[in-house]
Structure formats: C-alpha cells, structure tokens
N, C-alpha and C. Protein backbone atom coordinates (compact mmCIF):
# COMPACT_ATOMS: atom_id res chain seq x y z
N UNK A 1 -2.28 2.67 -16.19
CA UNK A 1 -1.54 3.59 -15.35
C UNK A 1 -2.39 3.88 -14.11
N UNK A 2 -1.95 3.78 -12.90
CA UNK A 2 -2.73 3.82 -11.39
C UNK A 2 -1.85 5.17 -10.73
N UNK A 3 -2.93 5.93 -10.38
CA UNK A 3 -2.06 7.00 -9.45
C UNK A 3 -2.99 7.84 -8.90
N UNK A 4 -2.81 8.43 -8.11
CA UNK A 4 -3.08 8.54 -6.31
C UNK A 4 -3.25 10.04 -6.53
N UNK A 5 -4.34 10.71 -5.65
CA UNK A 5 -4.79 12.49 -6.02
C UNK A 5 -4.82 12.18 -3.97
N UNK A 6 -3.89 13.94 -3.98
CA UNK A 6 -3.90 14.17 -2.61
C UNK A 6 -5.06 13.74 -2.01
N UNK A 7 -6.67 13.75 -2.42
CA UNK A 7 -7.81 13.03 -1.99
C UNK A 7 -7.82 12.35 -1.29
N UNK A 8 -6.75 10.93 -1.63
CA UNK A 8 -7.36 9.60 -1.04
C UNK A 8 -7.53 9.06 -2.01
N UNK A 9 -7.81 9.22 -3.57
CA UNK A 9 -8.43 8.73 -4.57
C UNK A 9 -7.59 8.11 -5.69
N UNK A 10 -7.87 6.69 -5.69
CA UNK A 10 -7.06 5.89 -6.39
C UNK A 10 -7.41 5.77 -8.38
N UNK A 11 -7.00 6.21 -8.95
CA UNK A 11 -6.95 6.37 -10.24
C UNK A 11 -6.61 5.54 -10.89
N UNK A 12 -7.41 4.79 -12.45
CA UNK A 12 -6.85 4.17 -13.24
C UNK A 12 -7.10 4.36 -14.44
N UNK A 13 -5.63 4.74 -15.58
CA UNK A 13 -6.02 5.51 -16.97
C UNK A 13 -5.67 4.35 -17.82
N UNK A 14 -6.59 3.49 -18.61
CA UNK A 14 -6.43 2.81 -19.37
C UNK A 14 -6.13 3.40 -21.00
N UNK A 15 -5.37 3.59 -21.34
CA UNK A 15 -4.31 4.20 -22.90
C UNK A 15 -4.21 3.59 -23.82
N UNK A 16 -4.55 3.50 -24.98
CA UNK A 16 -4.74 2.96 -25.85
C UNK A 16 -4.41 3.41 -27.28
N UNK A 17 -3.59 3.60 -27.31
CA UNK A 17 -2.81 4.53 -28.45
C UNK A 17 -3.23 6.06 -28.22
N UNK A 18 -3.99 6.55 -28.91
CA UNK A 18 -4.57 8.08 -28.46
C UNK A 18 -5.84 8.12 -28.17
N UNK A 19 -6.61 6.96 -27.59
CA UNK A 19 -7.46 7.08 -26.70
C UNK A 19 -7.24 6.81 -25.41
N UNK A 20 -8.05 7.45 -24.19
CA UNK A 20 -7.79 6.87 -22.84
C UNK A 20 -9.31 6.67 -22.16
N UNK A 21 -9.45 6.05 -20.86
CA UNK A 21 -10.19 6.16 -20.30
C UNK A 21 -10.03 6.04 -18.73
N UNK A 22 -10.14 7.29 -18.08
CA UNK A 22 -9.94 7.38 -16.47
C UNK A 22 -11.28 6.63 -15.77
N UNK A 23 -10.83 6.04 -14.95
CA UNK A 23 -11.91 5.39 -13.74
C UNK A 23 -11.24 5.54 -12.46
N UNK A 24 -11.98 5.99 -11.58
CA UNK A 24 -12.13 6.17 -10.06
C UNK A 24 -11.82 4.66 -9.85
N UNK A 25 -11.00 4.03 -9.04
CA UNK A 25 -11.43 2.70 -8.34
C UNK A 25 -11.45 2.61 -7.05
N UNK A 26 -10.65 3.57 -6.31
CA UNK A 26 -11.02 3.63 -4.59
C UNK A 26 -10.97 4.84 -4.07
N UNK A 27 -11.63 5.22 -3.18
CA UNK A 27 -11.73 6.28 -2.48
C UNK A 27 -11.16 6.28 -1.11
N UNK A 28 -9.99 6.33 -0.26
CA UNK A 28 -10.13 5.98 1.10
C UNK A 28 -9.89 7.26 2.18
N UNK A 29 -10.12 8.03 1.28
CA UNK A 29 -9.78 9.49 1.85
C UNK A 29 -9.19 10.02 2.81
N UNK A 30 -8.14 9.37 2.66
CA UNK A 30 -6.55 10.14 2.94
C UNK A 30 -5.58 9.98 2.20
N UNK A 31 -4.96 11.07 2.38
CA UNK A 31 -3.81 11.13 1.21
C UNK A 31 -3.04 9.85 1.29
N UNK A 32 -2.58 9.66 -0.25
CA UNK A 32 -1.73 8.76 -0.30
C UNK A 32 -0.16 9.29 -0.72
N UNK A 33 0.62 8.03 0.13
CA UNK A 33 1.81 8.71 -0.53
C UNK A 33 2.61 7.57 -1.11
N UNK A 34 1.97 6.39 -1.14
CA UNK A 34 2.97 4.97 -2.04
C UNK A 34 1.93 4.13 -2.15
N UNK A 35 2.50 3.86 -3.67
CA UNK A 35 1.65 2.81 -4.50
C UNK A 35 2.32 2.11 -4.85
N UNK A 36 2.39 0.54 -4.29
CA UNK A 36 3.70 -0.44 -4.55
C UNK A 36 3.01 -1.65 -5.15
N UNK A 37 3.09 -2.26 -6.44
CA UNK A 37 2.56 -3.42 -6.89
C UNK A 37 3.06 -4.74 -6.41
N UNK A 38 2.43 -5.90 -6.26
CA UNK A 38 3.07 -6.86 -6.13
C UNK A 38 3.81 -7.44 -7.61
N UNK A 39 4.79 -8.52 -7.19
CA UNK A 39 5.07 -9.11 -8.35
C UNK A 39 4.78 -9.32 -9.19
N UNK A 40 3.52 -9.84 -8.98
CA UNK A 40 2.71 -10.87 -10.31
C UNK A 40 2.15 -9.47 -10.39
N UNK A 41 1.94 -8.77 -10.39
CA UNK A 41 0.77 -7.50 -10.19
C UNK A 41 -0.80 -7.99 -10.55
N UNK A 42 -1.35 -8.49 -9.25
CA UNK A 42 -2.36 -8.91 -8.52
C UNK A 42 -2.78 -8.15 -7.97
N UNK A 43 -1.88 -7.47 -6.91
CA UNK A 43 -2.69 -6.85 -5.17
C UNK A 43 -1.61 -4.67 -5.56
N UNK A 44 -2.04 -4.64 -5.03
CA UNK A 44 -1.86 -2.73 -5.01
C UNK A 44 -1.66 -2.42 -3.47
N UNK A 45 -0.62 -2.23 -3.16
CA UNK A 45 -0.25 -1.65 -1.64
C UNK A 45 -0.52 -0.23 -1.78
N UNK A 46 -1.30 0.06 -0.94
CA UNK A 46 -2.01 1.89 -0.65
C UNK A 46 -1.06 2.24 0.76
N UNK A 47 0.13 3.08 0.75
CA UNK A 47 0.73 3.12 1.40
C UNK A 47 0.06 5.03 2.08
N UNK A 48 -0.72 5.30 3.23
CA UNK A 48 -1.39 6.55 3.42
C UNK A 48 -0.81 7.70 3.91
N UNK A 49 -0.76 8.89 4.06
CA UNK A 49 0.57 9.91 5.09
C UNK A 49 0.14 9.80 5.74
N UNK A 50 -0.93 8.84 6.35
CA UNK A 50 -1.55 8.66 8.18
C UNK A 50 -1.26 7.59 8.94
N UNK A 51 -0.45 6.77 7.81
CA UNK A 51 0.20 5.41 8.05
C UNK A 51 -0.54 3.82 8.03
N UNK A 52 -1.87 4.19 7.42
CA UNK A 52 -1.97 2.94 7.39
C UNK A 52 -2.13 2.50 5.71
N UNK A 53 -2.06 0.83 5.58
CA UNK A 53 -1.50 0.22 4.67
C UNK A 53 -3.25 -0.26 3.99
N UNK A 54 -3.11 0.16 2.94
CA UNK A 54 -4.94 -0.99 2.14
C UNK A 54 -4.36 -1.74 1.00
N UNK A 55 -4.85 -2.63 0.53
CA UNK A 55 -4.87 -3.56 -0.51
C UNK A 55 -6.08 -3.31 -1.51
N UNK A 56 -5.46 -3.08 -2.72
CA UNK A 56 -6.61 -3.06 -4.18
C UNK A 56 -5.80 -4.28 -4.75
N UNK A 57 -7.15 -4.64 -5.53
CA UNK A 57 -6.88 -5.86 -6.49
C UNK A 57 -7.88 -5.60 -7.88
N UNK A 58 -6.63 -4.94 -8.62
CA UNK A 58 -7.13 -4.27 -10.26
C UNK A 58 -8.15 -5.93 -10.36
N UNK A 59 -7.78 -6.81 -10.41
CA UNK A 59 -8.29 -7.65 -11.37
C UNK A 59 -10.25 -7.70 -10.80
N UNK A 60 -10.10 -7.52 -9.38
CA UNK A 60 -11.78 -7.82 -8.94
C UNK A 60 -12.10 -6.30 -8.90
N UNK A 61 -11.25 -5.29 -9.09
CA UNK A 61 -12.88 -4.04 -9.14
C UNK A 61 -13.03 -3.44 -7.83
N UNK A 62 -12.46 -3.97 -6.93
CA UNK A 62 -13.40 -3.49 -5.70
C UNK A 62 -13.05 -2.38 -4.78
N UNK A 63 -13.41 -2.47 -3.63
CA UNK A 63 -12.67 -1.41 -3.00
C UNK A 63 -11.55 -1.49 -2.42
N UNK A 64 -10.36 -0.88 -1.99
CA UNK A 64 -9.60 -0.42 -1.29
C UNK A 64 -9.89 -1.30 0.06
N UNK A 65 -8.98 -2.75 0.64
CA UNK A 65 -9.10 -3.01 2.46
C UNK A 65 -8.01 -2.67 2.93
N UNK A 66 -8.85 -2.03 3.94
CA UNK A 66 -7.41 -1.86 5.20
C UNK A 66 -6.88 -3.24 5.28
N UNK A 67 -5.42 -2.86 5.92
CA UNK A 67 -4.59 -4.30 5.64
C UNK A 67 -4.16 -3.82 7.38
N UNK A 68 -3.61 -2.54 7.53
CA UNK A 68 -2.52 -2.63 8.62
C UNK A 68 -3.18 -0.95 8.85
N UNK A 69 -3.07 -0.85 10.27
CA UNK A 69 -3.24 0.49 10.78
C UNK A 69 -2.19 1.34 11.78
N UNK A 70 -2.05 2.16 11.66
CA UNK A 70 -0.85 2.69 12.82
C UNK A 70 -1.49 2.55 13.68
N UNK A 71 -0.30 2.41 15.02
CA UNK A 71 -0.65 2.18 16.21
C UNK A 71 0.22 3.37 16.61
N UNK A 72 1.21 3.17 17.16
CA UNK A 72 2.03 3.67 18.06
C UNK A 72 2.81 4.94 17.10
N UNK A 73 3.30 4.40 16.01
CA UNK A 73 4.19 5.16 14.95
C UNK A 73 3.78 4.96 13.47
N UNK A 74 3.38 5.62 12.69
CA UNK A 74 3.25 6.01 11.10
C UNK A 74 4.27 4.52 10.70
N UNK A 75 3.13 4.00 9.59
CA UNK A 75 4.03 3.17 8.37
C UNK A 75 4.61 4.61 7.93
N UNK A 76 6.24 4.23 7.64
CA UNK A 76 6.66 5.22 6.53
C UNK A 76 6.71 4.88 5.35
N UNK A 77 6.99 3.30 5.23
CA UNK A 77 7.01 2.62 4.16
C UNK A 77 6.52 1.38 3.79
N UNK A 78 6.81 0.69 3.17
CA UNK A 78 6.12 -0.79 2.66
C UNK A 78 6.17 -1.44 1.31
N UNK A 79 6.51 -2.51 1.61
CA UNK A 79 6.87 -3.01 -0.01
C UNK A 79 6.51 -4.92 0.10
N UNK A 80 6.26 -5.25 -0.85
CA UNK A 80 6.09 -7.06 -0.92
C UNK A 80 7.39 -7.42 -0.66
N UNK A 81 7.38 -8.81 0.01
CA UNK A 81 8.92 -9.79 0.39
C UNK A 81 8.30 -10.45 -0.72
N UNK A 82 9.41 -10.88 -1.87
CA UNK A 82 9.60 -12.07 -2.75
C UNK A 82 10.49 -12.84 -2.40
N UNK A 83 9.98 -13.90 -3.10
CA UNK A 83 9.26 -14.15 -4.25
C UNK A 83 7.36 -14.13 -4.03
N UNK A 84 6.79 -14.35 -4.45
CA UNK A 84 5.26 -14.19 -4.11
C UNK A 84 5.31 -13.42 -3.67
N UNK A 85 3.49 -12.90 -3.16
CA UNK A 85 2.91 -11.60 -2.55
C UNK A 85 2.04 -11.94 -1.83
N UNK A 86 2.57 -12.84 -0.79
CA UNK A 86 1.80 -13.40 0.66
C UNK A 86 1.91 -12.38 1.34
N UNK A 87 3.39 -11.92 1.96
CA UNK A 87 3.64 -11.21 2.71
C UNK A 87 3.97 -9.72 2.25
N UNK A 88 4.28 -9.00 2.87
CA UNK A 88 5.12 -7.45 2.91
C UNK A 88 5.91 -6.93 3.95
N UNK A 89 6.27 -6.07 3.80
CA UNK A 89 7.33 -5.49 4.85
C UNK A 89 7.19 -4.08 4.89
N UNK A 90 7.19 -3.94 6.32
CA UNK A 90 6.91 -2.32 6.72
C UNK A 90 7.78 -1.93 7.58
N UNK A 91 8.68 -0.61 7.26
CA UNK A 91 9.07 0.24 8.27
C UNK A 91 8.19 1.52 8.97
N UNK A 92 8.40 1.73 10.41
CA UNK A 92 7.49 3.06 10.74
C UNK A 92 8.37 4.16 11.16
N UNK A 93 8.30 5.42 11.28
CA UNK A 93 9.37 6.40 11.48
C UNK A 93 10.05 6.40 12.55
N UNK A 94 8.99 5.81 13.70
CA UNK A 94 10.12 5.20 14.92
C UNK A 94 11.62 4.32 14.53
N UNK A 95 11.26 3.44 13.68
CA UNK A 95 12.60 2.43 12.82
C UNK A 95 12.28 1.11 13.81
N UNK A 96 10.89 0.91 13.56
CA UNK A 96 10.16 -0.94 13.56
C UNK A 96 9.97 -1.29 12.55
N UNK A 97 10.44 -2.33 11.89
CA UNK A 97 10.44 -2.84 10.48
C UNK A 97 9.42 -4.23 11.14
N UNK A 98 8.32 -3.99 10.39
CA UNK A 98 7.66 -5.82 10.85
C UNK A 98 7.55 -6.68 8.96
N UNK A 99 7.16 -7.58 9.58
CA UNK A 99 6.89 -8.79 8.17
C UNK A 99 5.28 -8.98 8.46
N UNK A 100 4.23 -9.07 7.47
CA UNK A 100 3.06 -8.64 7.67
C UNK A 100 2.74 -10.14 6.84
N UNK A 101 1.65 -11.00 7.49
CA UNK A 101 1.22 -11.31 6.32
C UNK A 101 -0.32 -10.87 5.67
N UNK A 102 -0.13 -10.75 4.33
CA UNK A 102 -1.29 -10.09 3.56
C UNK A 102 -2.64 -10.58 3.80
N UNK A 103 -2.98 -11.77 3.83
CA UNK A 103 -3.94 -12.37 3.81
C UNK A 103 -5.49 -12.11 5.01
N UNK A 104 -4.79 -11.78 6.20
CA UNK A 104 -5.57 -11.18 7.18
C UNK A 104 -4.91 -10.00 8.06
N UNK A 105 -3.45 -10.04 8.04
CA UNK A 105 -2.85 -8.45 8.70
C UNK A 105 -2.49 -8.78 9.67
N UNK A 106 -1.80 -10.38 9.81
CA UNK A 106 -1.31 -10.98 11.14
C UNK A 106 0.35 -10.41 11.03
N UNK A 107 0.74 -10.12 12.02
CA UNK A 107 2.33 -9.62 11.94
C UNK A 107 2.71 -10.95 12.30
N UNK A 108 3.60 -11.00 11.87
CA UNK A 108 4.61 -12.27 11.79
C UNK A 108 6.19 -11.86 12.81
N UNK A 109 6.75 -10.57 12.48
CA UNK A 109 7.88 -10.35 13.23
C UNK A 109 8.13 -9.15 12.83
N UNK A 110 8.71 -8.41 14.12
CA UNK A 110 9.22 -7.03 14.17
C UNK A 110 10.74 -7.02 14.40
N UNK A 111 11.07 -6.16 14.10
CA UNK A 111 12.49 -5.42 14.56
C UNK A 111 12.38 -4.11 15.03
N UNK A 112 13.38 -3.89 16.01
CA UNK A 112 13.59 -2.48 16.34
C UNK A 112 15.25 -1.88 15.76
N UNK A 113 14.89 -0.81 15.15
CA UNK A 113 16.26 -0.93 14.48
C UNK A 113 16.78 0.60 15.50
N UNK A 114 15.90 1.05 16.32
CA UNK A 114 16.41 2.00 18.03
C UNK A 114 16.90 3.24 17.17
N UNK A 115 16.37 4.10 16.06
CA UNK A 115 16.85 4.95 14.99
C UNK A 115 15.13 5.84 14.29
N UNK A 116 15.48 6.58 14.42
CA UNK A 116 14.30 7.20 13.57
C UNK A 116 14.72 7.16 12.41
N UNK A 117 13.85 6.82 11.48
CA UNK A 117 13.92 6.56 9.75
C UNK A 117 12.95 7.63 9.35
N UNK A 118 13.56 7.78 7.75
CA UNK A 118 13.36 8.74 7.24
C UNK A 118 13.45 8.80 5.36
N UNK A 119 12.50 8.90 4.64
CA UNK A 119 12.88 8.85 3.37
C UNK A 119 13.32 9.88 2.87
C-alpha cells in the first residue's frame, strides 16, 4: 500500500496478514495530491499541488525524479497512455493537455483545449 502525507512524503505499508511494516521511500517536499501507477506497476507518477510530475520505481528503492515541472500553468493532472508506460498524459488548469515521454521529459504534443479545467 503507497500513500502520500501532506509532507511531500511518499509511504509504503507492506501487510502481511496482521503484521505490517511502514517505510519512508521519498521525500520531495511538497504536497502531493496524485499517485497514479503504471500498468505493469513499475514506475509511480507523483502528481504535486505545485504541479510538477516525479517518477518512483518501487522495484529499485530510490528516490523520487522530477519528470516534468510547471511552467506557465499547474499540472492538474496526469495519468500513463496505454498500452505500456513510455509515455503519460497531462492536463494543466489553463486546459493544455500534452503527451510526455517518460524516459527523459521530452513533450511530444500539446493541445489547447482554450477552457480552464478543473477536478
């Protein structure tokens, strides 16, 4: 179980009938407000209320990378394009939806959808 403390601080409770064990795995200290797995559940989208996007990967341990940073307007959202988890997709509250790819944080293509969005 992975989940997110107003902190910044990424949580993981491993459960085991009626034992557990909590571990810290990232710190990026700002709040988070979406935690979206990929498919295969590999990679961990850190979606921030400051708008930018990091990548965890339960399987290596490590820290939390920035993937994508606001520029102009707040990610509001973000989620993987399937099949695979090359890419993702982000809307920002302005209503720019881009296609990201994961691997280094190259944008691939935007839209303007000329609308403020809103969850």
């Amino acid at each position: 179980l992975y989940f997110s403390a107003q902190e910044g601080i990424l949580f993981f409770y491993h459960i085991k009938g009626l034992q557990y064990e909590m571990k810290i795995c990232a710190d990026i200290s700002q709040p988070i407000s979406g935690l979206i797995f990929s498919p295969d559940y590999t990679t961990l989208l850190l979606v921030t209320d400051q708008g930018t996007i990091y990548t965890y990967k339960p399987a290596h341990s490590g820290e939390a990378v920035k993937l994508l940073d606001a520029c102009s307007s707040c990610f509001l959202a973000a989620d993987f394009l399937t099949p695979g988890n090359k890419y993702c997709v982000s809307v920002t509250i302005s209503g720019e939806v881009q296609v990201w790819f994961l691997e280094d944080g190259t944008c691939l293509s935007k839209l303007n959808l000329d609308i403020e969005v809103h969850i």
